[in-house]
Protein backbone atom coordinates (compact mmCIF):
# COMPACT_ATOMS: atom_id res chain seq x y z
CA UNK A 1 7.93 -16.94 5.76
CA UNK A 2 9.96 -16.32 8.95
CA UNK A 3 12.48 -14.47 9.44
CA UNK A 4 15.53 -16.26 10.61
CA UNK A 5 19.00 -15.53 11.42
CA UNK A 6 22.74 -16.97 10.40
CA UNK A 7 26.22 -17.21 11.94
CA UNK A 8 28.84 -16.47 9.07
CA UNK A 9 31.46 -15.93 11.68
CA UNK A 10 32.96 -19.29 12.84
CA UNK A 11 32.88 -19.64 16.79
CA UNK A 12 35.70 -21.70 17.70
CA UNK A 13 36.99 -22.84 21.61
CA UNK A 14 39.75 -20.46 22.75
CA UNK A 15 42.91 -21.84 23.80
CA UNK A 16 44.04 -20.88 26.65
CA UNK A 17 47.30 -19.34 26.99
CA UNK A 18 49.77 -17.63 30.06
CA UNK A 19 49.85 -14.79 27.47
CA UNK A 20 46.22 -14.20 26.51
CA UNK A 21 45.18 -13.69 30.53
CA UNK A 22 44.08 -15.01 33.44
CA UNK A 23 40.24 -16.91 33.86
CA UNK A 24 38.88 -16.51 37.44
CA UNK A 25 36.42 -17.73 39.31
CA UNK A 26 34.70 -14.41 39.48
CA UNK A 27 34.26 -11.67 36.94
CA UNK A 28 34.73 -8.55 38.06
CA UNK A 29 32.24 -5.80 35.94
CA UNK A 30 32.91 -2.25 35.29
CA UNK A 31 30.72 -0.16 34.01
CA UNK A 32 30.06 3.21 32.80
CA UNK A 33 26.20 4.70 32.75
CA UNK A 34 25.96 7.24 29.79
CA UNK A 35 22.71 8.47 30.05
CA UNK A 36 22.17 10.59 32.72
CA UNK A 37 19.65 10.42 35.98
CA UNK A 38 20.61 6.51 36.36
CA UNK A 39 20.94 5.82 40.51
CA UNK A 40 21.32 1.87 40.12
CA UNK A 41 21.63 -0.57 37.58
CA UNK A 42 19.90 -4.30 38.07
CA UNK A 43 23.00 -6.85 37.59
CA UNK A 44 21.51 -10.71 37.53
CA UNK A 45 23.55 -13.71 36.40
CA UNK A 46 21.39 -16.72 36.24
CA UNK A 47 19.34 -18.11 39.12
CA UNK A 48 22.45 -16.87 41.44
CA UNK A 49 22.38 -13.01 41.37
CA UNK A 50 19.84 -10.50 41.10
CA UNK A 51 21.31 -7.21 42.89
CA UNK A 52 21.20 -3.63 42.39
CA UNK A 53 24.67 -1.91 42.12
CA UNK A 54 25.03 1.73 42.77
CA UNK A 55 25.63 4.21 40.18
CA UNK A 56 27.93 7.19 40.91
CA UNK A 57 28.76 9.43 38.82
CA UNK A 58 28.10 7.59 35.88
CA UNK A 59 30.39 4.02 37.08
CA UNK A 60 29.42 1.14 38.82
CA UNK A 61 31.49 -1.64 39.94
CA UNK A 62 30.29 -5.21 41.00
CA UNK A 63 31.66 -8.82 41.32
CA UNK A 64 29.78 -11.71 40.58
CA UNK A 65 30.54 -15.42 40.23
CA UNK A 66 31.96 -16.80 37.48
CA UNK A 67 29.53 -19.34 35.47
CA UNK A 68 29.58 -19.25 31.48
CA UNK A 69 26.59 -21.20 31.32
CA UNK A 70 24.09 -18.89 32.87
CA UNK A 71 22.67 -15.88 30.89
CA UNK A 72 24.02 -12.35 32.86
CA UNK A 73 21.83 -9.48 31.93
CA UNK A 74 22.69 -5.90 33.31
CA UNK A 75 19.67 -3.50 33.40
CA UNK A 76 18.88 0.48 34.03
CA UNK A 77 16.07 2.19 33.13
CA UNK A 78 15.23 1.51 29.29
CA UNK A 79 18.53 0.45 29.03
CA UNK A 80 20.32 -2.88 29.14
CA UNK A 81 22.35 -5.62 27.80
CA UNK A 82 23.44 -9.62 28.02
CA UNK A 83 26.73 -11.20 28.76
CA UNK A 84 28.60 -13.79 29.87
CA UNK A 85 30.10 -13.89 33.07
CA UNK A 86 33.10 -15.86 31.71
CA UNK A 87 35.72 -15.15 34.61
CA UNK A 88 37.81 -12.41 32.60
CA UNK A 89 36.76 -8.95 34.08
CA UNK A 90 34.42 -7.32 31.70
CA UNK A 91 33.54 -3.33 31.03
CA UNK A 92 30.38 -2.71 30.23
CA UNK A 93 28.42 0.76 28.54
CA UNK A 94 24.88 1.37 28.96
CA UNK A 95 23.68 3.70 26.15
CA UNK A 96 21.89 3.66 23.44
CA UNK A 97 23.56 0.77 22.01
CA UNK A 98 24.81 -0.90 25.03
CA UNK A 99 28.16 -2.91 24.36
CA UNK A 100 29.74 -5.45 26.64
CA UNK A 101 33.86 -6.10 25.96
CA UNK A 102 36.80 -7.90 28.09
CA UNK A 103 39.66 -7.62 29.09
CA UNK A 104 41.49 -10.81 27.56
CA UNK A 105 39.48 -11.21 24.90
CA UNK A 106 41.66 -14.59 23.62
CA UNK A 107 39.99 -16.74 26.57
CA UNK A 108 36.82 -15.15 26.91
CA UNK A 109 33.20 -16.45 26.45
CA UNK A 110 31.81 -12.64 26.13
CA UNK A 111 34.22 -12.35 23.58
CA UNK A 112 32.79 -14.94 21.13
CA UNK A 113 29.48 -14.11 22.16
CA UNK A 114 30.25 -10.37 20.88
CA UNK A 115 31.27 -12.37 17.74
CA UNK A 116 28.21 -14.56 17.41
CA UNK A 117 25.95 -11.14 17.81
CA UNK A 118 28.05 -9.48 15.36
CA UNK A 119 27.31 -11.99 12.73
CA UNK A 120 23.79 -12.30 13.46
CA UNK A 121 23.25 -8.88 12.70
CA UNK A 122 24.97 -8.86 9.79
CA UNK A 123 22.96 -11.35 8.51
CA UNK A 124 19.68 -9.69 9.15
CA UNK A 125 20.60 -6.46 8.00
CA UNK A 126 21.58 -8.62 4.54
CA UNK A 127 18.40 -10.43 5.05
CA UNK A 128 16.38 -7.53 5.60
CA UNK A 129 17.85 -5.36 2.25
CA UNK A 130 17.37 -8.21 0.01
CA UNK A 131 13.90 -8.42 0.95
CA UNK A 132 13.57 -4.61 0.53
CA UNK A 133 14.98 -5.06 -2.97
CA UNK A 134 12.90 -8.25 -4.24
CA UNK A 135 9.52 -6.39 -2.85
CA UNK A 136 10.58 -3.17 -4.21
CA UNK A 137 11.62 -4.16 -7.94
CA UNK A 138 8.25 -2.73 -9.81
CA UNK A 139 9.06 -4.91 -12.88
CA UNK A 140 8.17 -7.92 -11.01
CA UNK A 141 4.52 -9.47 -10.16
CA UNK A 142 3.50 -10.38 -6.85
CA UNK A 143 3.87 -14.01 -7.49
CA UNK A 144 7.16 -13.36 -9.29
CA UNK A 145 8.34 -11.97 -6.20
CA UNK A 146 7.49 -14.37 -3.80
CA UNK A 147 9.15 -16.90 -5.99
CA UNK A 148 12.52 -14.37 -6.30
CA UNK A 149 12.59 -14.53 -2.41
CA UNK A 150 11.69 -17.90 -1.74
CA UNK A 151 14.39 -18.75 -3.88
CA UNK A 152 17.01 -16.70 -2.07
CA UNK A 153 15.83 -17.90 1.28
CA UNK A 154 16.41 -21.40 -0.11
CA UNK A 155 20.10 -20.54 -0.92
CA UNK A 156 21.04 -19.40 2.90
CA UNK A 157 19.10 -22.31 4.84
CA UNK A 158 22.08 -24.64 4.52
CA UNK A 159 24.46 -22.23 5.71
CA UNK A 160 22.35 -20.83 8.06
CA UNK A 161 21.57 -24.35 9.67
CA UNK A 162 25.56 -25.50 9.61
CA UNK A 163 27.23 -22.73 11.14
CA UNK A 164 24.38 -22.80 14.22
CA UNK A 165 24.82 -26.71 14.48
CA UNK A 166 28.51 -26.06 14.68
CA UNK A 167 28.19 -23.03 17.49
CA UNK A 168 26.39 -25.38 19.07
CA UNK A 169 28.74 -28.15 19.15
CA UNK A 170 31.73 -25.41 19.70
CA UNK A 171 29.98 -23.91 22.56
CA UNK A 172 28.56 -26.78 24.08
CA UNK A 173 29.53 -25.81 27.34
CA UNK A 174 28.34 -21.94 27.74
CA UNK A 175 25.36 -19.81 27.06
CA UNK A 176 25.90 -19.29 23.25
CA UNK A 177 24.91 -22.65 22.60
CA UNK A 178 21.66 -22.24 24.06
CA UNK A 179 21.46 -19.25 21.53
CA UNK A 180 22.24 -21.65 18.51
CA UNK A 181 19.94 -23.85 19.39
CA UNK A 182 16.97 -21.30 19.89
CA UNK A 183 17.67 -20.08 16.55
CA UNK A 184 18.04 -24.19 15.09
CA UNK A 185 13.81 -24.14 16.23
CA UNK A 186 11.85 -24.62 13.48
CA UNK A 187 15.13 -25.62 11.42
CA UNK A 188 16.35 -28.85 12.22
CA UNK A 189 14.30 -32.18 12.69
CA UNK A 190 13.47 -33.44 16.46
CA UNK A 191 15.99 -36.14 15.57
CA UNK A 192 18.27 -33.98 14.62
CA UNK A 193 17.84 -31.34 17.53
CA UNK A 194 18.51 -34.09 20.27
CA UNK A 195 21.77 -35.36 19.98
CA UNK A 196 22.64 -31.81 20.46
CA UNK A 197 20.61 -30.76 23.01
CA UNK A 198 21.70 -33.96 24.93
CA UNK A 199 25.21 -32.74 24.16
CA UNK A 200 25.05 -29.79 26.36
CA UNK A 201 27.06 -29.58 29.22
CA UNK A 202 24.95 -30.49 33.22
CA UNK A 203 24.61 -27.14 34.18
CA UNK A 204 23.05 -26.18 30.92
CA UNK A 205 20.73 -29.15 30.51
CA UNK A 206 19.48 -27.79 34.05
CA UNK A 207 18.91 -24.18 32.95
CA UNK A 208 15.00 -23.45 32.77
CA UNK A 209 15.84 -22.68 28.73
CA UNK A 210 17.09 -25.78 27.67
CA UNK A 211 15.00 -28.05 30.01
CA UNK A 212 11.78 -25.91 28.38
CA UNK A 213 13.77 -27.07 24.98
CA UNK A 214 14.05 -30.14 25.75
CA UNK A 215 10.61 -31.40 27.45
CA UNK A 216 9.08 -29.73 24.20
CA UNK A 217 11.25 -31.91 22.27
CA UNK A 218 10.66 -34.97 24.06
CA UNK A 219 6.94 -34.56 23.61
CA UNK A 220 7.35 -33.93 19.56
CA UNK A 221 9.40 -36.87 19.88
CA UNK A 222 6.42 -38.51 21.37
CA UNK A 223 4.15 -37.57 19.25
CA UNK A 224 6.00 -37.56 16.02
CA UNK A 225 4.39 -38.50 12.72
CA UNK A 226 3.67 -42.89 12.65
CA UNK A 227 2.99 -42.58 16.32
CA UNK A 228 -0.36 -42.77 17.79
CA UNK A 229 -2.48 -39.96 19.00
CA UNK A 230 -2.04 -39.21 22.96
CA UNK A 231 -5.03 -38.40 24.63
CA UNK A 232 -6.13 -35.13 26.67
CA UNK A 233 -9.61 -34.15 28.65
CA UNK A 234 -10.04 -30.38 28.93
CA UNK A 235 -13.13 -28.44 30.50
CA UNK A 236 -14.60 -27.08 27.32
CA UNK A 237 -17.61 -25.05 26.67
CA UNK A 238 -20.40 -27.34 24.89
CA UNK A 239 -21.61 -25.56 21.11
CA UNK A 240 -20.28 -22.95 18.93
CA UNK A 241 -22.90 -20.79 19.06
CA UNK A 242 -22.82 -16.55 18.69
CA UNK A 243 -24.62 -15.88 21.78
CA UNK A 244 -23.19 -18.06 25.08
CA UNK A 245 -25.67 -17.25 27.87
CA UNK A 246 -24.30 -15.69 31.13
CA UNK A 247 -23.88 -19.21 32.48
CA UNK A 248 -22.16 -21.05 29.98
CA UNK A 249 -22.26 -25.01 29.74
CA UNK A 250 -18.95 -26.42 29.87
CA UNK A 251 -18.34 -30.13 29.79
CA UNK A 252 -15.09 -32.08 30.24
CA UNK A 253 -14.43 -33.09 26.36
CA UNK A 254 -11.38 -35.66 25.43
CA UNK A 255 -9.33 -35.85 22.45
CA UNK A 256 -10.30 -38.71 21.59
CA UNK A 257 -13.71 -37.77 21.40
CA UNK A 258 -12.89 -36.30 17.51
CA UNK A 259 -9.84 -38.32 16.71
CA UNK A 260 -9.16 -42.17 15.55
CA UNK A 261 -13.09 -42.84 15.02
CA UNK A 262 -12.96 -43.89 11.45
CA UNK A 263 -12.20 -40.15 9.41
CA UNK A 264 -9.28 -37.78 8.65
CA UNK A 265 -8.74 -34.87 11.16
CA UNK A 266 -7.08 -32.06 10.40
CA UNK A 267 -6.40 -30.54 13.88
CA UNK A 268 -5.64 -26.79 14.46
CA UNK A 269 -3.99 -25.34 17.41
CA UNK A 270 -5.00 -21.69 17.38
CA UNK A 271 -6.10 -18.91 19.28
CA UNK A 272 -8.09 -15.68 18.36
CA UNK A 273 -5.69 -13.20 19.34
CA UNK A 274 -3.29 -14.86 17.18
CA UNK A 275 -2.58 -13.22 13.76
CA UNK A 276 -1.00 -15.63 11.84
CA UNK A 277 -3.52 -18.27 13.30
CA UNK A 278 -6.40 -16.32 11.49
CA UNK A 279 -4.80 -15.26 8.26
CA UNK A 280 -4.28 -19.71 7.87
CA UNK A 281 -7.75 -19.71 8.40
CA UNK A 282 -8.84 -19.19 4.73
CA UNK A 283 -6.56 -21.96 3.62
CA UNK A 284 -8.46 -24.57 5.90
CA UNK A 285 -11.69 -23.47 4.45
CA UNK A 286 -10.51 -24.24 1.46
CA UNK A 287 -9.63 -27.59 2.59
CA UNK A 288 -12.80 -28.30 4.36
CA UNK A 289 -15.23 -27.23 1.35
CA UNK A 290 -13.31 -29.52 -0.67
CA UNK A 291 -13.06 -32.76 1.23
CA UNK A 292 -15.14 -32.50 4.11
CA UNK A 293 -17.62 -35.15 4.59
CA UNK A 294 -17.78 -39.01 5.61
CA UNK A 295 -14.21 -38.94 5.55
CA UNK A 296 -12.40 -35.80 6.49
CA UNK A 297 -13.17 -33.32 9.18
CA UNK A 298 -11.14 -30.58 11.16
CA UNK A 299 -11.08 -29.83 14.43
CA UNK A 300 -9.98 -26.39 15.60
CA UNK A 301 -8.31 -26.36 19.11
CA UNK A 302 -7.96 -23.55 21.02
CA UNK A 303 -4.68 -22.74 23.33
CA UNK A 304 -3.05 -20.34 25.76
CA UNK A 305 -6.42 -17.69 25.29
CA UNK A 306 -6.02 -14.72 27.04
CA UNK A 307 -9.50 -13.36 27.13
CA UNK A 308 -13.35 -14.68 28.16
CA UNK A 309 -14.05 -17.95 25.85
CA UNK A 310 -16.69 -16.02 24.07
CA UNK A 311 -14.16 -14.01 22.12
CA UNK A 312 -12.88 -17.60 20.81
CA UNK A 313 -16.47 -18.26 20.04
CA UNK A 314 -17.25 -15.13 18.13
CA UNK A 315 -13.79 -14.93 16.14
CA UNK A 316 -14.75 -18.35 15.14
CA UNK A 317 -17.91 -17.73 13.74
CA UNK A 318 -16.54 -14.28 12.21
CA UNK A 319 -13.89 -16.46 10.67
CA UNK A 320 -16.47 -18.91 8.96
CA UNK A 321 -14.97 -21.71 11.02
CA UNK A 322 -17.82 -23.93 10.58
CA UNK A 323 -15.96 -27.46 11.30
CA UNK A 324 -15.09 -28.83 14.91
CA UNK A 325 -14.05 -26.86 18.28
CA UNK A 326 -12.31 -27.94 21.06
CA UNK A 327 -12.00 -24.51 23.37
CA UNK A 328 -10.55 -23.31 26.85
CA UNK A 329 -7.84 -25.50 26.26
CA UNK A 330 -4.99 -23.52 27.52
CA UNK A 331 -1.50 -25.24 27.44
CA UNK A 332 -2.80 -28.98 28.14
CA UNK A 333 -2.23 -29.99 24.40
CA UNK A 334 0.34 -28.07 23.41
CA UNK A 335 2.45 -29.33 26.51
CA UNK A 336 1.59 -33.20 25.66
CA UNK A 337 2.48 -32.52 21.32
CA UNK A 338 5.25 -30.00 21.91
CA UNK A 339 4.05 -27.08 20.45
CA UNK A 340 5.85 -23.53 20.80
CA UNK A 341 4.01 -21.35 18.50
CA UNK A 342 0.76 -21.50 16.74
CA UNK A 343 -0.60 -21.74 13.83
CA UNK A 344 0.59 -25.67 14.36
CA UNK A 345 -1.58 -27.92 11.88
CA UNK A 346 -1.47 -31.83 12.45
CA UNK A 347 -3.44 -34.41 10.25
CA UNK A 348 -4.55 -37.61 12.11
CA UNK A 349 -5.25 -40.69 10.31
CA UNK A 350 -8.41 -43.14 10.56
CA UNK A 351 -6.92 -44.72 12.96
CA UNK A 352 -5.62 -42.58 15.37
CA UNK A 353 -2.01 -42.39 13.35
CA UNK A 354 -0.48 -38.94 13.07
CA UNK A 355 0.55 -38.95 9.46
CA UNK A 356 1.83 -35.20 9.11
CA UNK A 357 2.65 -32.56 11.59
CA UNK A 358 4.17 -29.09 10.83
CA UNK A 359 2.97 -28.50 7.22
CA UNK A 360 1.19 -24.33 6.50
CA UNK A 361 0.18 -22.72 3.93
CA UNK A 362 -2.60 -23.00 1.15
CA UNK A 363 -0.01 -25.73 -1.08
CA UNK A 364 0.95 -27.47 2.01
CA UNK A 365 -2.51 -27.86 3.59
CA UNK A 366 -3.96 -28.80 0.28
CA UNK A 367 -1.12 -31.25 -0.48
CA UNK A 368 -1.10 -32.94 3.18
CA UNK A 369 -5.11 -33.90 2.69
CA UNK A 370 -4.56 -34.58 -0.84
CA UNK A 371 -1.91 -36.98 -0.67
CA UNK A 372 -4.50 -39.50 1.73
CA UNK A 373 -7.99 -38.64 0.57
């Protein structure tokens, strides 16, 4: 189960008003340094600052450009914090909890963004003591909990996916949007997502984090369940043995060398250093001792590996994963199917058909095979 995070607070456009203050084309930041030692602080707003502003006496003093869809960080030491350079001048305090606040807080982006981070929190601190009192009530049995909390995390999925859809449609043309939408991964169907991706105002669609957002989601798109398999060659190393000798024998190896020739694959993006990728291990096992044969098979794939490919040879066989490997795959396939984070399981038809995509879990492995063989 993931942890994930809701907006209670509604996020809604400001009006502007002569009365609330004026929006320039600049912000104008001042800040205050609490801790002490602190020469400079690292101010970046997007792609079109990154400057060091000198601390004296514990203020600092900088304008940048005005642009409330870029991401504004200000840095110093272990120390630092995000806004929005939203035009209205801002005051910023770097301390131990680092707070960012404006002037005319009726017009400004920062403002709601303040709000939006207010409500998240509150949410996960709720979150977080609800799960401490499900996993703590000694009357209960494992499985009882589980149920208990499943059942509560049931009950805030709805909210938690309509107040992000609608900071997302509010906010569609600054920064907080692109934090809705982060938080709407994982939540919201691709078909769903797009429309409000595509929403997004130009400069944000150009920002490396939506365009990142949004290739991934073309390629899901792509490669969504009733479409076809799309193929990939990678340089893998031939066998799956314990012992690779110094030399090892790699050979370029295609998808389609293990998919769409006559069984059901159950493919597995993983990687060894991955702990949630192992601990979903057992459940495929199960799987594969129940319905491997003529007709079902899996093939473990492994992505983005970050040491020698014998240590994804070894955790294999440590692991008992005694079905197919594809390894040294880096980001090829996850690039071409859109995939973010791993474990991501994906069952492939006869065929070639992707029939599911997304499913985890001992129940939903088990009912994703079951339901076709």
């Amino acid at each position: 189960m993931k942890i994930r995070s809701i907006l209670f607070a509604t996020i809604a456009v400001a009006v502007l008003a002569s009365c609330a203050g004026k929006v320039s084309d600049v912000t104008e930041i001042s800040g205050t340094v609490v801790p002490e030692g602190i020469s400079e602080v690292n101010v970046v707003v997007g792609e079109a600052v990154d400057t060091l502003v000198p601390v004296v006496d514990g203020k600092f003093s900088v304008t940048v450009p005005a642009d409330a869809a870029a991401l504004g960080t200000v840095v110093a030491a272990n120390y630092g914090i995000n806004f929005i350079s939203d035009g209205t001048p801002l005051t910023v305090v770097l301390d131990e909890e680092s707070a960012v606040t404006s002037k005319y807080p009726k017009v400004s982006v920062q403002e709601k963004l303040n709000a939006y981070n207010a409500a998240e929190k509150a949410f996960m601190d709720e979150y977080m003591a609800k799960q401490r009192e499900i996993f703590a009530d000694s009357l209960l049995t494992q499985e009882e909990k589980s149920a208990k909390f499943e059942a509560y995390y049931d009950e805030f999925v709805g909210p938690y996916v309509d107040h992000h859809v609608e900071a997302a449609k509010a906010n569609a043309d600054n920064f907080i949007s692109v934090f809705a939408l982060s938080n709407l991964r994982g939540q919201l169907e691709d078909a769903e997502m797009e429309p409000l991706v595509n929403a997004l105002a130009p400069a944000l669609q150009e920002s490396k984090y939506v365009s990142g957002m949004k290739k991934a989601l073309e390629a899901r798109l792509n490669t969504a369940e009733g479409k076809m398999f799309t193929d990939f060659t990678v340089s893998s190393v031939v066998g799956m043995t314990r012992s690779i000798p110094p030399q090892p024998k790699y050979a370029d190896v295609k998808f389609s060398d293990y998919v769409g020739k006559g069984k059901y694959i159950l493919v597995d993006f993983w990687a060894p250093w991955c702990g949630p990728c192992k601990r979903e291990i057992p459940n495929l096992k199960a799987v594969y001792d129940k319905y491997a044969g003529e007709n079902f098979d899996i093939l473990s794939i492994a992505v983005w590996e970050r040491q020698p490919v014998q240590v994804t040879i070894d955790t294999a066989a440590e692991l008992g994963m005694n079905w197919l490997h594809i390894n040294n795959a880096g980001s090829v396939p996850t690039d071409i199917y859109g995939v973010e984070g791993i474990p991501h399981l994906m069952l492939i038809g006869p065929d070639g058909t992707i029939l599911k995509r997304g499913f985890h879990g001992a129940e939903g492995i088990e009912a994703a095979v079951a339901e076709y063989l």
